[in-house]
Protein backbone atom coordinates (compact mmCIF):
# COMPACT_ATOMS: atom_id res chain seq x y z
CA UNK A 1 148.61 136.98 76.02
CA UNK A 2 147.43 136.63 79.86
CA UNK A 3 149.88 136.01 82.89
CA UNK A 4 149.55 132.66 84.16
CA UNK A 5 151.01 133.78 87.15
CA UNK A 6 148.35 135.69 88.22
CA UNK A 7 145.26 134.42 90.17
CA UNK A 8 141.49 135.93 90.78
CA UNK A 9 140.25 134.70 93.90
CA UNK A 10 136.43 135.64 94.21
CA UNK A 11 133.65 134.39 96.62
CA UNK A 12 130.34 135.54 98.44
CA UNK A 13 130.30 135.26 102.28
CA UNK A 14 127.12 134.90 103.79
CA UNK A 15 125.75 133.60 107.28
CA UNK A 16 123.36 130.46 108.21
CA UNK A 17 120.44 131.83 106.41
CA UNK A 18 122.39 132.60 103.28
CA UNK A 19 121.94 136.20 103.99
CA UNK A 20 125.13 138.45 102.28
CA UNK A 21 127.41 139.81 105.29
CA UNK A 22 128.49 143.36 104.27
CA UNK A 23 132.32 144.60 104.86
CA UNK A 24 133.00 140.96 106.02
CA UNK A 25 137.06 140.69 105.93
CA UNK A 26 138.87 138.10 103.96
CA UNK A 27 142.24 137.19 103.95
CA UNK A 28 144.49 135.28 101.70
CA UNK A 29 147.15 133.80 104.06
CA UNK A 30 150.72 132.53 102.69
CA UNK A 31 152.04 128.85 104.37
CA UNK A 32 152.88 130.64 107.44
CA UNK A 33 149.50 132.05 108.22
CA UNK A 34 150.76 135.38 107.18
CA UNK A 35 148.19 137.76 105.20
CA UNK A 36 149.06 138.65 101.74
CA UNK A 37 145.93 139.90 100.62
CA UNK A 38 142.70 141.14 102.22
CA UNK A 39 139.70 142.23 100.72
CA UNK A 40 136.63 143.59 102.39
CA UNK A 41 133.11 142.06 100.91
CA UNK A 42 130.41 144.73 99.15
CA UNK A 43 126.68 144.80 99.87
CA UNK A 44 126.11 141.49 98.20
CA UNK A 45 128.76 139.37 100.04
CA UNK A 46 130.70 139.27 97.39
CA UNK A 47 134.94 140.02 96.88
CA UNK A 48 137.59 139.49 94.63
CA UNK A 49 141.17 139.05 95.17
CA UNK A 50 143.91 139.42 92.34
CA UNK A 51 147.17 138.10 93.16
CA UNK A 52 150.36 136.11 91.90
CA UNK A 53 149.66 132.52 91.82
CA UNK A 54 151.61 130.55 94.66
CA UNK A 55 150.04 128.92 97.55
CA UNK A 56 147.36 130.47 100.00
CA UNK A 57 145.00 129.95 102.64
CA UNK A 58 141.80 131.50 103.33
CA UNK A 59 140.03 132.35 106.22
């Protein structure tokens, strides 16, 4: 049985030539433009976020 209150957020950050950024910081922000969760990208761009499901924004 899975939790359907928990959320994966996952991505890959790159720049303008699609090249992966390394240790690039992302941040899950509540309403209030508070961070929740951060996550730092690996040497391909990519991260991944677990959470509890309720409304975010990224930056």
């Amino acid at each position: 049985m899975t939790d359907e209150r928990k959320l994966v957020i996952s991505g890959k950050v790159t720049d303008f030539d699609n090249n992966p950024l390394q240790n690039a910081e992302v941040e899950i922000n509540n309403d209030r433009f508070v961070a929740i969760y951060k996550a730092n990208t690996n040497d391909k761009g990519e991260y991944k976020i677990s959470g509890k499901r309720q409304s975010y924004r990224t930056s």
